[in-house]
N, C-alpha and C. Protein backbone atom coordinates (compact mmCIF):
# COMPACT_ATOMS: atom_id res chain seq x y z
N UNK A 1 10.77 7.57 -1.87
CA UNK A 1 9.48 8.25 -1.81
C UNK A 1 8.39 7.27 -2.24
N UNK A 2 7.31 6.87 -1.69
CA UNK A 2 6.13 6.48 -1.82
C UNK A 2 5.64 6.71 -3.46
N UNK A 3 4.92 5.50 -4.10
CA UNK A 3 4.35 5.68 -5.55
C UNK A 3 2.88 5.52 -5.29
N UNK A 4 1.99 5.76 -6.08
CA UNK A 4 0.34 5.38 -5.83
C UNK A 4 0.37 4.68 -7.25
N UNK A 5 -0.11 3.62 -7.11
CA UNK A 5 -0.35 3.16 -7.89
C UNK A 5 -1.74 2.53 -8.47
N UNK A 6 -2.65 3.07 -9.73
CA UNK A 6 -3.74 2.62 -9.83
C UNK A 6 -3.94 1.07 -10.61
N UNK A 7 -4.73 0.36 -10.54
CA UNK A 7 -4.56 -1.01 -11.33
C UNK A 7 -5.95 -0.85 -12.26
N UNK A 8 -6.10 -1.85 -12.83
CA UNK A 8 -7.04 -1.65 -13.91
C UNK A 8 -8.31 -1.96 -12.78
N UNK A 9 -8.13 -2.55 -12.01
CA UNK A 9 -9.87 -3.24 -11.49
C UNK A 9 -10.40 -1.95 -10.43
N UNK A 10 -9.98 -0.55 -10.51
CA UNK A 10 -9.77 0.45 -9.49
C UNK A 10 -9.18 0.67 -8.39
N UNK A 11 -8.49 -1.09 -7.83
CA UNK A 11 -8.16 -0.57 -7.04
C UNK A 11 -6.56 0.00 -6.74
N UNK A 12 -6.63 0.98 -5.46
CA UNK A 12 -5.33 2.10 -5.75
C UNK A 12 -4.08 1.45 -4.55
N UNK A 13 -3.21 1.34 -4.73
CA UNK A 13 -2.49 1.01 -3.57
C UNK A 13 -1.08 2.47 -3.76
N UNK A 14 -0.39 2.95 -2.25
CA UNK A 14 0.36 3.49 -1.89
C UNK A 14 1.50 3.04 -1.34
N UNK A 15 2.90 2.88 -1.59
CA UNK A 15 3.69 2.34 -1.07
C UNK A 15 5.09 2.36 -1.89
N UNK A 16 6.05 1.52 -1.03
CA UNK A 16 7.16 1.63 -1.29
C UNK A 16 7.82 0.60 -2.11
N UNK A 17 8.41 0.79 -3.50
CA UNK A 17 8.73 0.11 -4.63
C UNK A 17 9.59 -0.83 -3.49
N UNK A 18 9.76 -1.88 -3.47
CA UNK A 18 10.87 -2.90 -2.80
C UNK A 18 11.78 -3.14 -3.99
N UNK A 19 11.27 -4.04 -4.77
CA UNK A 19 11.92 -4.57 -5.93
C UNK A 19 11.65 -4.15 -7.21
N UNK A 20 11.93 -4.33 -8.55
CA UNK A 20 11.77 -4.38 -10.07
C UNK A 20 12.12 -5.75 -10.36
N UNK A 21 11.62 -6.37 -10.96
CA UNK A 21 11.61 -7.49 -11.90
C UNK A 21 12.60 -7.29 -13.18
N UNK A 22 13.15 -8.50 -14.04
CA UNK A 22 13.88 -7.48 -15.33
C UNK A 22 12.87 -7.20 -16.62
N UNK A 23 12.78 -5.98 -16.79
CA UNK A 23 11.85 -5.75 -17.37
C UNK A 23 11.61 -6.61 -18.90
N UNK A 24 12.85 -6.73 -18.93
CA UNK A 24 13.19 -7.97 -20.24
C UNK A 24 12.51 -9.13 -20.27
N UNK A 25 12.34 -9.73 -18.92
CA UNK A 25 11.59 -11.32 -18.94
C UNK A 25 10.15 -11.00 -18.32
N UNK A 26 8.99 -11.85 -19.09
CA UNK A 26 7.68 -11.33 -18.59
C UNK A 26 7.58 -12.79 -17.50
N UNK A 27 6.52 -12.00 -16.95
CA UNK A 27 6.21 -10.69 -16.90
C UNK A 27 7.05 -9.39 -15.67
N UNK A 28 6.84 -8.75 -16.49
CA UNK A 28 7.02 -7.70 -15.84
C UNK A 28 6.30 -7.07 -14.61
N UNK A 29 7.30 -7.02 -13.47
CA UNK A 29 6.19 -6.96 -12.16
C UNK A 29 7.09 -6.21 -10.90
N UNK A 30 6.39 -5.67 -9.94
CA UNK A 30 7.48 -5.18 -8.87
C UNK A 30 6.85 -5.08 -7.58
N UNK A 31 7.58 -5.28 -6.67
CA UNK A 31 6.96 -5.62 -5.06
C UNK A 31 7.13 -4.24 -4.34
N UNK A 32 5.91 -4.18 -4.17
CA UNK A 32 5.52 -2.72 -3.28
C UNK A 32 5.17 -3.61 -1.62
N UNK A 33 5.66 -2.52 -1.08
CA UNK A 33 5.07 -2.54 0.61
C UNK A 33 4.25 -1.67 0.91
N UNK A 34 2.89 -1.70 0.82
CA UNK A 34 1.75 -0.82 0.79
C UNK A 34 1.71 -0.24 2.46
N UNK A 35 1.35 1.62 2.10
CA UNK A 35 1.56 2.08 3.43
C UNK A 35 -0.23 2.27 3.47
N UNK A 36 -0.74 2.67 2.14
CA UNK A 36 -2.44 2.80 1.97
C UNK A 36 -2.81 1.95 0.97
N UNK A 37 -4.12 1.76 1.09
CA UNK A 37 -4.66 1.02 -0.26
C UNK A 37 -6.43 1.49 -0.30
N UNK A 38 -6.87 1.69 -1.31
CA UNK A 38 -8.31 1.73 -1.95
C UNK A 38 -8.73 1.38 -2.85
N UNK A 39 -9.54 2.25 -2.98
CA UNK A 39 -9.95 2.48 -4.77
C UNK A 39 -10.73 3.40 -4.83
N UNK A 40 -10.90 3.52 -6.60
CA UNK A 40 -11.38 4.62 -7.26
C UNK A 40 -12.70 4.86 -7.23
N UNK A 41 -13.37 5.99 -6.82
CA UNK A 41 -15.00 6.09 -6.63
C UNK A 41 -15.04 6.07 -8.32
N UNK A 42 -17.27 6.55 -8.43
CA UNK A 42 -17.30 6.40 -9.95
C UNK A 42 -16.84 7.59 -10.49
N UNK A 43 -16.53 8.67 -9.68
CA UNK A 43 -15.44 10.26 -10.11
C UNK A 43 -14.80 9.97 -10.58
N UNK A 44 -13.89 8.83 -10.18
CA UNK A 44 -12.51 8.68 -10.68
C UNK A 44 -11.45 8.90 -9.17
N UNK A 45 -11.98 9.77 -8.40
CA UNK A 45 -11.32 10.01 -6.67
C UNK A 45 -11.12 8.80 -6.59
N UNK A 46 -9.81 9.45 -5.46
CA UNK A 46 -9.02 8.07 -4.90
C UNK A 46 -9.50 7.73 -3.47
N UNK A 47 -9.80 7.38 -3.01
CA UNK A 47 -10.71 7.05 -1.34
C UNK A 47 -9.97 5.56 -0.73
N UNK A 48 -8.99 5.94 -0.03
CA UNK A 48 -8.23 4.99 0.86
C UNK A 48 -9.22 4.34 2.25
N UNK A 49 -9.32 3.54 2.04
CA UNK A 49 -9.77 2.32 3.13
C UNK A 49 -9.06 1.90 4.03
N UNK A 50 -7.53 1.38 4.01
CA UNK A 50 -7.03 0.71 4.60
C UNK A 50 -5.44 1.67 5.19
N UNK A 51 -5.28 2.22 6.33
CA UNK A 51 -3.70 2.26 6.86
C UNK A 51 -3.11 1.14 7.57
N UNK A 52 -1.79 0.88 6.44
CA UNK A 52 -1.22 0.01 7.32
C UNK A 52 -0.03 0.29 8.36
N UNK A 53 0.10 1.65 8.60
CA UNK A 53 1.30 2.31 9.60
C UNK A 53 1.29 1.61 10.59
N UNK A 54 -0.14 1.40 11.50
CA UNK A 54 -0.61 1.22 12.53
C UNK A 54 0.48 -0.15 12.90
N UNK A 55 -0.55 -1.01 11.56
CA UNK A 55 0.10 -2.67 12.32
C UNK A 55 2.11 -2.64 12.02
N UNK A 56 1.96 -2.02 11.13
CA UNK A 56 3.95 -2.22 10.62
C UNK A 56 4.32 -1.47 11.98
N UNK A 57 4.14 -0.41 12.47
CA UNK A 57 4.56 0.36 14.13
C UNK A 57 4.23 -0.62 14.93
N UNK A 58 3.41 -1.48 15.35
CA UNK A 58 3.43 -2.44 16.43
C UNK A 58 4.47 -3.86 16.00
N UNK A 59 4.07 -4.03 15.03
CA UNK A 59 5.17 -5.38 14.32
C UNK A 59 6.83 -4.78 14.54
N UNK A 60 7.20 -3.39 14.26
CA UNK A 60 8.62 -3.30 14.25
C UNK A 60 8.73 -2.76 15.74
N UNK A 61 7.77 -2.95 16.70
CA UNK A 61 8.20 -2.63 18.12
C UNK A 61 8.25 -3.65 18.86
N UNK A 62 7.79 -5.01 18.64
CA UNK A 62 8.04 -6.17 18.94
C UNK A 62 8.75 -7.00 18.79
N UNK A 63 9.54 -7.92 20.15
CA UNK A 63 10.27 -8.33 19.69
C UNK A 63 10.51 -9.22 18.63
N UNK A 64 11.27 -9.67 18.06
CA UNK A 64 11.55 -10.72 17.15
C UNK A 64 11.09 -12.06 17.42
N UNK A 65 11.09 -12.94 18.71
CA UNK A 65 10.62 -13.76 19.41
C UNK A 65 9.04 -13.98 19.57
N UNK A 66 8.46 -12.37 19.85
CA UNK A 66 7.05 -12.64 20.53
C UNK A 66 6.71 -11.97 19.21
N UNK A 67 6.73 -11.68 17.59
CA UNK A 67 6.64 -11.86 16.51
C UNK A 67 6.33 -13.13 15.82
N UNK A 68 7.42 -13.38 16.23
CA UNK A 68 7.55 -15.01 15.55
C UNK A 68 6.34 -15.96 16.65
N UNK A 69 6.04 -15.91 17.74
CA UNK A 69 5.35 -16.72 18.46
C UNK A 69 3.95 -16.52 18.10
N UNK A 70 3.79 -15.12 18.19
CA UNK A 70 2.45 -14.63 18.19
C UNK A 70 2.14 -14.44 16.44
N UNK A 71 2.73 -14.14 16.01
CA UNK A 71 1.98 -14.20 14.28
C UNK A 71 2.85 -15.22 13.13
N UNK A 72 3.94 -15.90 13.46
CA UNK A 72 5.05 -16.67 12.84
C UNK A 72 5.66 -15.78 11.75
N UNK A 73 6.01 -14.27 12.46
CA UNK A 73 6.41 -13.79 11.08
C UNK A 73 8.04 -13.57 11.47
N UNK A 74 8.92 -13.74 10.27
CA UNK A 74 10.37 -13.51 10.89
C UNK A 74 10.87 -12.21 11.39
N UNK A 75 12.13 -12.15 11.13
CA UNK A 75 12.90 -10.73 11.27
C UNK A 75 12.24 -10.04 10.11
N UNK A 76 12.22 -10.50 8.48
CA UNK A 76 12.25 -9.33 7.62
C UNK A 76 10.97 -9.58 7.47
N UNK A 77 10.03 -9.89 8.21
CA UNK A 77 8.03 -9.41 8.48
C UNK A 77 7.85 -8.47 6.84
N UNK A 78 8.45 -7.74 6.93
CA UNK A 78 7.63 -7.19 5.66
C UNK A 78 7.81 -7.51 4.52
N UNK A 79 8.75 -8.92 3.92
CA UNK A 79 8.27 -9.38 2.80
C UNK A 79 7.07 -9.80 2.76
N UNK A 80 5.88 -10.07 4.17
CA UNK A 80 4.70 -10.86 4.27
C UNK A 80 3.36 -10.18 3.62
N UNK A 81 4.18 -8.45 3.44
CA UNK A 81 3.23 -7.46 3.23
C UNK A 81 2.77 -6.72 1.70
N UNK A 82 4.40 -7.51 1.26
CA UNK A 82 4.25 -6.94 -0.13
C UNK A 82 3.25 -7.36 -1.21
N UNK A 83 2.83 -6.78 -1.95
CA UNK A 83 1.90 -6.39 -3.06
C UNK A 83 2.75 -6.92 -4.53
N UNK A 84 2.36 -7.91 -5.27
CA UNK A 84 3.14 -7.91 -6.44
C UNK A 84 2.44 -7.23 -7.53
N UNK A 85 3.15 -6.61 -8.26
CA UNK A 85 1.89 -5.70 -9.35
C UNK A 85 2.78 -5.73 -10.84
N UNK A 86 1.81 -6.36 -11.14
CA UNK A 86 2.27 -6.93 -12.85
C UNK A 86 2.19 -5.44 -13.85
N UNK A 87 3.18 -5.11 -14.35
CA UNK A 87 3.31 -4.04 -15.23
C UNK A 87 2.03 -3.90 -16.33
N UNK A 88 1.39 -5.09 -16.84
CA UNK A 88 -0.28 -5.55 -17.22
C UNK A 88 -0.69 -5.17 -16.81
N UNK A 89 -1.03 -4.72 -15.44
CA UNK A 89 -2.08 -4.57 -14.34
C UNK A 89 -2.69 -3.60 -14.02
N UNK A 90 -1.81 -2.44 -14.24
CA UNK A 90 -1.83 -0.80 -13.78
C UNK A 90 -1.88 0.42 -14.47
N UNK A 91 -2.78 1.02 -14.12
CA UNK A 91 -2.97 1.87 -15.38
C UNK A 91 -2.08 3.35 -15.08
N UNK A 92 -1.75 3.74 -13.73
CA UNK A 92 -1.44 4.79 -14.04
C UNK A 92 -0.41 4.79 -12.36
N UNK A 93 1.12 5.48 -12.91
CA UNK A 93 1.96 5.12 -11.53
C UNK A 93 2.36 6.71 -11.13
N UNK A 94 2.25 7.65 -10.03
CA UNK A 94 2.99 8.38 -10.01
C UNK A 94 3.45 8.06 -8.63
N UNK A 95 4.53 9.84 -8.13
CA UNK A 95 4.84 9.42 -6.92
C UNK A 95 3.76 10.25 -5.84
N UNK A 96 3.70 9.78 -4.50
CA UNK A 96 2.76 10.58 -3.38
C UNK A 96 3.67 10.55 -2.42
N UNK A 97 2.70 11.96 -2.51
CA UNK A 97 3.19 12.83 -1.07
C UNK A 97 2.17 12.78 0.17
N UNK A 98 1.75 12.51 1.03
CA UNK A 98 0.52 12.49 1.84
C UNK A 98 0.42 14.49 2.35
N UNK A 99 1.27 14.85 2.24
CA UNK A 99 0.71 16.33 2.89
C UNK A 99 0.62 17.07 1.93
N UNK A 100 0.68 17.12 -0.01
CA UNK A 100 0.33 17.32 -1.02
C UNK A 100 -1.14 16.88 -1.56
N UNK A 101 -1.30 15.82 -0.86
CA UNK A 101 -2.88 14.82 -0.87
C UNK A 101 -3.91 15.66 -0.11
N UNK A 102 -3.30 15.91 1.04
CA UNK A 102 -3.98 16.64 2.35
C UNK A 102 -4.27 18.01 2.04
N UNK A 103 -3.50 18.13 1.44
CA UNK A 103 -3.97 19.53 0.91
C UNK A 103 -5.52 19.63 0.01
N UNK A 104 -5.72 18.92 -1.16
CA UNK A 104 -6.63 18.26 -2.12
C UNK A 104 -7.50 17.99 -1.00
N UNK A 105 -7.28 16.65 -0.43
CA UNK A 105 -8.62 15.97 0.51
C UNK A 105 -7.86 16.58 2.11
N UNK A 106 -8.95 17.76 2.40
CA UNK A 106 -8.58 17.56 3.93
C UNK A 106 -9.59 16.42 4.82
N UNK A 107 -8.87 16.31 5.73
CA UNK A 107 -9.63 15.24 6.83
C UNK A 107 -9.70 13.76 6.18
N UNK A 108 -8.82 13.53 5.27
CA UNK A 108 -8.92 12.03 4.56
C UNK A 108 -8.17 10.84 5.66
N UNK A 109 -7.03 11.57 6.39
CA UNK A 109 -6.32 10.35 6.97
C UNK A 109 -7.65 10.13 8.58
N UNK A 110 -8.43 11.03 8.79
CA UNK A 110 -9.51 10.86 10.09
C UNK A 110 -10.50 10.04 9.33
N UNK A 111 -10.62 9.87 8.08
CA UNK A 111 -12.24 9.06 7.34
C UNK A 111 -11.50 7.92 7.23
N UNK A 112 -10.06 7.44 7.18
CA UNK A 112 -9.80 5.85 7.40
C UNK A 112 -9.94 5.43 8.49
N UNK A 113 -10.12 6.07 10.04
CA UNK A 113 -10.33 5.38 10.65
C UNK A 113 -12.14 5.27 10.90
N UNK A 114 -12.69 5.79 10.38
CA UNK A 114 -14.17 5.81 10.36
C UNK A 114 -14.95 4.24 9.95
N UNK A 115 -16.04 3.58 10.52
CA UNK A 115 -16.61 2.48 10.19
C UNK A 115 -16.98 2.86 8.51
N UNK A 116 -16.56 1.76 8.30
CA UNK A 116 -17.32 1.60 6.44
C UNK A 116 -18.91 1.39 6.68
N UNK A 117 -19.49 2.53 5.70
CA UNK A 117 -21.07 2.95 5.05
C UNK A 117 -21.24 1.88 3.84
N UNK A 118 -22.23 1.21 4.72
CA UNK A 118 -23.02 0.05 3.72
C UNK A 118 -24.00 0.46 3.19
């Protein structure tokens, strides 16, 4: 299941724990494969900017060949994606649900694809 994770500088990332570090040797840190990422308005709301479904669905529908030609990424492409996040770093970890979210914010996954307000 997907974690959200907030960091101290606001910003929020969503995704899938890959690894743990041993928590014994510092630092302490663990590789997420981010499915969303944002940050925190001055509320404290979480306001996602970025889906990365889109590009990981075209990357795992391509072949391995015209992957590697066209972006040099290998077979396992999504170590290229991961997020390292220092146990220092983060202030607050739970797990997410996106249709528990949707409930809270409706119409949030239609405002990521919307142009960013300067």
């Amino acid at each position: 299941m997907p974690v959200s994770v907030t960091l101290k500088n606001g910003k929020v990332y969503v995704g899938v724990v890959q690894k743990i570090t041993d928590p014994e040797r510092s630092p302490a840190a663990f590789r997420l494969l981010p499915m969303l990422s944002g940050q925190r308005d001055e509320s404290g709301r979480t306001v996602f900017v970025t889906d990365y479904s889109n590009v990981y669905e075209q990357l795992e529908n391509m072949r391995e060949t015209e992957r590697k030609t066209i972006f040099g990424l290998s077979g396992d492409w999504e170590q290229y994606f991961e997020v390292v996040i220092r146990a220092d770093e983060w202030v607050s970890a739970t797990l997410f649900s996106a249709e528990v979210y949707a409930r809270f914010n409706p119409g949030w996954k239609e405002a990521l694809s919307q142009p960013a307000k300067s």
